[in-house]
C-alpha atoms as a PDB file:
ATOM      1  CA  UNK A   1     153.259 150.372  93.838  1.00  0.00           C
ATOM      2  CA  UNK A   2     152.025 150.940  90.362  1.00  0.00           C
ATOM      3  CA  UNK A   3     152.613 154.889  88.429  1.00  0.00           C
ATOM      4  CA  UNK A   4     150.169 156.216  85.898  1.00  0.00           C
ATOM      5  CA  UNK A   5     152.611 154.781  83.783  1.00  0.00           C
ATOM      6  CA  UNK A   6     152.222 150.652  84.481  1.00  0.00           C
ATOM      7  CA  UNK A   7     149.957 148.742  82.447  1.00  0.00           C
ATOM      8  CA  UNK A   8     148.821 145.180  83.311  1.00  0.00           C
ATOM      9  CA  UNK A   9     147.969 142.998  80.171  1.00  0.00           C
ATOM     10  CA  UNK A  10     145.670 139.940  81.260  1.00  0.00           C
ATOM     11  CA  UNK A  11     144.806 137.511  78.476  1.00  0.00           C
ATOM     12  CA  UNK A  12     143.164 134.402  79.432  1.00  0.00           C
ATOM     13  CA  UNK A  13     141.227 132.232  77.419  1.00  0.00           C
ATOM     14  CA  UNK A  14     141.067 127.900  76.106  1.00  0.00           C
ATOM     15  CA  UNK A  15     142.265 126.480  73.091  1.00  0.00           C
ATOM     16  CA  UNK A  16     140.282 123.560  71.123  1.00  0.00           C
ATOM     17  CA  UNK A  17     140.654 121.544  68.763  1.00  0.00           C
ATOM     18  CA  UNK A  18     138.497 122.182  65.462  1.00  0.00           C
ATOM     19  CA  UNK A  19     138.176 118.772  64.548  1.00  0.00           C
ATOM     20  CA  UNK A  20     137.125 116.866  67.757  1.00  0.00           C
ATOM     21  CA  UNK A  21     136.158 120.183  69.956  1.00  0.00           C
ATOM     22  CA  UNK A  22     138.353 118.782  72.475  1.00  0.00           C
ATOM     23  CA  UNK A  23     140.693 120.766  75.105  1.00  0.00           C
ATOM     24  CA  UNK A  24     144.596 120.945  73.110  1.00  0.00           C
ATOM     25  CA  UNK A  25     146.905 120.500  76.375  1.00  0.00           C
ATOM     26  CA  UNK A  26     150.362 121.864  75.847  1.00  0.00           C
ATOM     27  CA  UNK A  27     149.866 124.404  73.251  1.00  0.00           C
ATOM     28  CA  UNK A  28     152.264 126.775  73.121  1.00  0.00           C
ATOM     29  CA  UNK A  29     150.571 130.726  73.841  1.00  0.00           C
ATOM     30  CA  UNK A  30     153.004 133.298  73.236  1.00  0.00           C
ATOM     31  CA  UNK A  31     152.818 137.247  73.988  1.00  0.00           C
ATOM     32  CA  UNK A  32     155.048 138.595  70.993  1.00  0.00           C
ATOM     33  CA  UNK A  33     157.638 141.083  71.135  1.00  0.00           C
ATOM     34  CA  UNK A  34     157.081 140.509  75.357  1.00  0.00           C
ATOM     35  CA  UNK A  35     158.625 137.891  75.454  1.00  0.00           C
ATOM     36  CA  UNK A  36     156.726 135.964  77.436  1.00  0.00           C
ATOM     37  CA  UNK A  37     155.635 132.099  76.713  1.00  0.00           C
ATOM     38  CA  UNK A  38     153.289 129.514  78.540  1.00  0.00           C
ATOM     39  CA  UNK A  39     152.133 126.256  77.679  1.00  0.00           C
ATOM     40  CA  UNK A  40     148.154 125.477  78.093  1.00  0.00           C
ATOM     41  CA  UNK A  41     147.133 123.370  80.683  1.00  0.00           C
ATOM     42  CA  UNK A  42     145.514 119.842  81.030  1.00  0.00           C
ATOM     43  CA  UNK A  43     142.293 121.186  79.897  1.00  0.00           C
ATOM     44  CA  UNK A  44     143.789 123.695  77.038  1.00  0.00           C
ATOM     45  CA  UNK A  45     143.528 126.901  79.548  1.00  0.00           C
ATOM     46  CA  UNK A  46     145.413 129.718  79.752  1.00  0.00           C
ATOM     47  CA  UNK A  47     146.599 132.721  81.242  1.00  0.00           C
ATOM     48  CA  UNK A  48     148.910 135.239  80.199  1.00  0.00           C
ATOM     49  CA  UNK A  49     149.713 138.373  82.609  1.00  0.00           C
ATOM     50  CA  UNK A  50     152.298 140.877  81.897  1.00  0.00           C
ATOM     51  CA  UNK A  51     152.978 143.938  84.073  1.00  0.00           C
ATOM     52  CA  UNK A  52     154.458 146.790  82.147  1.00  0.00           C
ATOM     53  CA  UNK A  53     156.192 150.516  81.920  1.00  0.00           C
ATOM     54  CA  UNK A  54     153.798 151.057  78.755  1.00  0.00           C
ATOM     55  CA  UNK A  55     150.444 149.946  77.316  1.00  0.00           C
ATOM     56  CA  UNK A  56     150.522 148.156  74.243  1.00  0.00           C
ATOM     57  CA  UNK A  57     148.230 146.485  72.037  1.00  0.00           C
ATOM     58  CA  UNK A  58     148.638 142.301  72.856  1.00  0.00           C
ATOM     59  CA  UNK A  59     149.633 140.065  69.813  1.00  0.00           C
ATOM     60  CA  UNK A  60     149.551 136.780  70.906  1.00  0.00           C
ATOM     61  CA  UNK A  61     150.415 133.591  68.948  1.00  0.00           C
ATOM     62  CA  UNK A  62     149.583 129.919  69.980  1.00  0.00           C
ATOM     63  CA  UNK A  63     151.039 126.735  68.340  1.00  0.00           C
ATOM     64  CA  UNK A  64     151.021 122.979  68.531  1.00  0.00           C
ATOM     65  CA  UNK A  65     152.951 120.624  66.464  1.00  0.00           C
ATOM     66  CA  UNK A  66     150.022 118.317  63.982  1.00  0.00           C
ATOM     67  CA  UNK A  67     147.548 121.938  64.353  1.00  0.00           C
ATOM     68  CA  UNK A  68     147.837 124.931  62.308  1.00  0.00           C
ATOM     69  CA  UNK A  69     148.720 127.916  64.352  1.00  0.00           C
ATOM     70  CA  UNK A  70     147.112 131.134  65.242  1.00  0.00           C
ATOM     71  CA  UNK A  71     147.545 134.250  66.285  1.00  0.00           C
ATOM     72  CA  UNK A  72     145.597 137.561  67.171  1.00  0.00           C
ATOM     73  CA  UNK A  73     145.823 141.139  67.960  1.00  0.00           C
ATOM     74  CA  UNK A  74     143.664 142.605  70.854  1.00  0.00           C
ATOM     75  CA  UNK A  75     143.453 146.318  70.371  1.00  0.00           C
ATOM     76  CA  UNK A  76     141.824 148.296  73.417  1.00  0.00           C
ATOM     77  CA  UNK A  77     139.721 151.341  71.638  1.00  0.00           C
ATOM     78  CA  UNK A  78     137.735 153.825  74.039  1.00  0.00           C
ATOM     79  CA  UNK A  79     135.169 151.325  75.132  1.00  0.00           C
ATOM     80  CA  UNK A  80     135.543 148.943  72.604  1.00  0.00           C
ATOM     81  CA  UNK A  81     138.442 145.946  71.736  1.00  0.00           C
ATOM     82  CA  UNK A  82     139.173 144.683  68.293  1.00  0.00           C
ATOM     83  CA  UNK A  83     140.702 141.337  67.433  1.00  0.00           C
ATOM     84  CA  UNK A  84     142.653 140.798  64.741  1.00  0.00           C
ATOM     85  CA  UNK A  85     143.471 137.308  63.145  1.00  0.00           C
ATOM     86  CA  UNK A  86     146.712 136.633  61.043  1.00  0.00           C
ATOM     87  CA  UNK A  87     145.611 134.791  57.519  1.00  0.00           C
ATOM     88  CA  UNK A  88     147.913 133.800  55.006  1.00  0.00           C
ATOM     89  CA  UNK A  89     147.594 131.491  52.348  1.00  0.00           C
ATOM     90  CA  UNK A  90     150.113 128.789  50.358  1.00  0.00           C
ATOM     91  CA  UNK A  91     149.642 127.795  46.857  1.00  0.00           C
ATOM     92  CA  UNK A  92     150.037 124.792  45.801  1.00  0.00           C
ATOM     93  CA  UNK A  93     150.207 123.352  42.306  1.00  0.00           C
ATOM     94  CA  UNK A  94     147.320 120.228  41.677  1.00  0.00           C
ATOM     95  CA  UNK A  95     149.385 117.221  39.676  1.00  0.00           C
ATOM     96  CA  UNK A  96     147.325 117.636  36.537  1.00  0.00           C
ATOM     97  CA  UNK A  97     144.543 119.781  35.515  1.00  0.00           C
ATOM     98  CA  UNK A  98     141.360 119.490  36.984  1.00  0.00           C
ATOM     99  CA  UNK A  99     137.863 120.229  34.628  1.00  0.00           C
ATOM    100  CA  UNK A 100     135.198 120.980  36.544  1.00  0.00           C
ATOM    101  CA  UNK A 101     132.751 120.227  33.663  1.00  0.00           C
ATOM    102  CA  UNK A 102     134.284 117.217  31.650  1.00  0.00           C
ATOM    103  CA  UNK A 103     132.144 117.765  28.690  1.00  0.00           C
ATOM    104  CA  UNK A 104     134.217 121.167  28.718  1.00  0.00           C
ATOM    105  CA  UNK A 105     138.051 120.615  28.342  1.00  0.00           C
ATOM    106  CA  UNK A 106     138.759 124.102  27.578  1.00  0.00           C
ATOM    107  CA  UNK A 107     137.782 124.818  31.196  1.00  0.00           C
ATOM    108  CA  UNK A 108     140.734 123.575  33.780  1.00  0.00           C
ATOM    109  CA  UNK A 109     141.647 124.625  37.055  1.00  0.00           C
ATOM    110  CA  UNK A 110     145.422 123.514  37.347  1.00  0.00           C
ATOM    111  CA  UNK A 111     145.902 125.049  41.249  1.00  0.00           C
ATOM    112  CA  UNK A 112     144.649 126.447  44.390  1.00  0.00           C
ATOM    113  CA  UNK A 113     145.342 127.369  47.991  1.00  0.00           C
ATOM    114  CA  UNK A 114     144.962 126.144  51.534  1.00  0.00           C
ATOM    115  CA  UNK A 115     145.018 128.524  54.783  1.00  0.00           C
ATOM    116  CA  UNK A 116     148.278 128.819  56.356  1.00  0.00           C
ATOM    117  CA  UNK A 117     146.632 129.390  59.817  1.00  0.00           C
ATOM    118  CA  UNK A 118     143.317 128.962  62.225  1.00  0.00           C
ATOM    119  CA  UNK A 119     140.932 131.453  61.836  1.00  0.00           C
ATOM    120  CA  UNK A 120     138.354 130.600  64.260  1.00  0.00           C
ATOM    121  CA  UNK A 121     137.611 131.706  67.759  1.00  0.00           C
ATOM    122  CA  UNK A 122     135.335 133.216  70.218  1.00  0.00           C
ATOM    123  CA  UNK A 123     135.272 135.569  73.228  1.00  0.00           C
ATOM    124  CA  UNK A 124     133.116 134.788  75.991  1.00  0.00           C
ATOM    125  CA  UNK A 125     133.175 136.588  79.762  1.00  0.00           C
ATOM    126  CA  UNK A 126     136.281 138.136  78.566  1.00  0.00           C
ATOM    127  CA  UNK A 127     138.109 134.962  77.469  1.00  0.00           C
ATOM    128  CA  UNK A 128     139.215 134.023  73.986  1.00  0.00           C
ATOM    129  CA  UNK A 129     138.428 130.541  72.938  1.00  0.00           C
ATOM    130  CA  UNK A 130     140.734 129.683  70.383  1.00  0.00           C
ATOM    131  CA  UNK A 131     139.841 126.865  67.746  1.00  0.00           C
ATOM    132  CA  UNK A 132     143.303 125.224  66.142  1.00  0.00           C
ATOM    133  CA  UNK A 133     142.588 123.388  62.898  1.00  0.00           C
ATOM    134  CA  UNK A 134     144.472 119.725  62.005  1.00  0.00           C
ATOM    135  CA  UNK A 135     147.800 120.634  59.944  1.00  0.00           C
ATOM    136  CA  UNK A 136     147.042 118.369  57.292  1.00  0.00           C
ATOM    137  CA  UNK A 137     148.226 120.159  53.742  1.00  0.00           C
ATOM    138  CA  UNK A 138     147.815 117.026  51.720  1.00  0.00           C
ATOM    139  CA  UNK A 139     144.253 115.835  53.415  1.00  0.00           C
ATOM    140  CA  UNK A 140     143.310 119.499  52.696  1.00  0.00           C
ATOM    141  CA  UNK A 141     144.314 119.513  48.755  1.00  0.00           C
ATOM    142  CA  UNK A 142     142.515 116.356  48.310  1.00  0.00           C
ATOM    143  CA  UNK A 143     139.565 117.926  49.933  1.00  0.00           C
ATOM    144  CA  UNK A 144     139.735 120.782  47.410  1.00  0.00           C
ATOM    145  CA  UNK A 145     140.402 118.094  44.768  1.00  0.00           C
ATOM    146  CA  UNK A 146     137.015 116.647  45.671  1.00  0.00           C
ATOM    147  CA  UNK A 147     134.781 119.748  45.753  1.00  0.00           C
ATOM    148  CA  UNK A 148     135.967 121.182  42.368  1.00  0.00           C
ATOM    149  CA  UNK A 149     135.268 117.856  40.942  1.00  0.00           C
ATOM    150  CA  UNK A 150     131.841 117.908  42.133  1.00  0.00           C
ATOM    151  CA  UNK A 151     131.130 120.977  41.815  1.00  0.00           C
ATOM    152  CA  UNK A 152     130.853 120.622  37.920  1.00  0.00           C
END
């Protein structure tokens, strides 16, 4: 028997890889402050229920080891739902200066930054397909390397 006061908080949804847009089994998918935790399936699925006293806006997080992790807030508005994504960046300092233009010396870029966490996902027939990218900091800062380089 459920009061005007219950809420039930379904969240299902698939989690991929960015790189090879395969299925990431064994991802972690956790329902913060709800504590509540399940690990994707075989084929990277999910499903998260939670039966409550309260509604609440969702914030789920979902991690791998080797993939950069993500996580989301679902906010239920009227007739609409908003998703958040969590985005933080890390600096990092480049060993020497790179010139852009190396006619120009006085022109140097001597650092940059690299996303902390995936930012890509969909929603389709109510499930959330989640897109981890590689964690790969140094592949990523020789990537950078490469386009400023050519860029000039």
């Amino acid at each position: 028997m459920t009061s005007s006061c219950d809420c039930l908080v379904t969240i299902k949804g698939k989690v991929i890889s960015t790189s090879t847009g395969k299925p990431i089994a064994g991802a972690k998918v956790e329902l913060m402050n709800q504590d509540q935790t399940i690990i994707t399936d075989s084929l990277g699925n999910f499903t998260i229920v939670k039966h409550t006293g309260f509604c609440f806006d969702p914030i789920v997080n979902i991690s791998k080891s080797e993939y950069k992790p993500f996580m989301i807030k679902i906010e239920r508005k009227s007739n609409a739902i908003k998703y958040s994504i969590t985005h933080d960046a890390e600096s990092f300092d480049f060993e020497k200066p790179i010139y852009p233009d190396t006619t120009n010396k006085r022109v140097f870029i001597v650092a940059s930054w690299i996303e902390k966490y995936s930012r890509n996902f969909q929603v389709k027939n109510d499930s959330l397909f989640i897109y981890l990218d590689d964690y790969n900091p140094e592949k990523e800062k020789e990537a950078i390397k490469n386009k400023i380089k050519n860029s000039g």
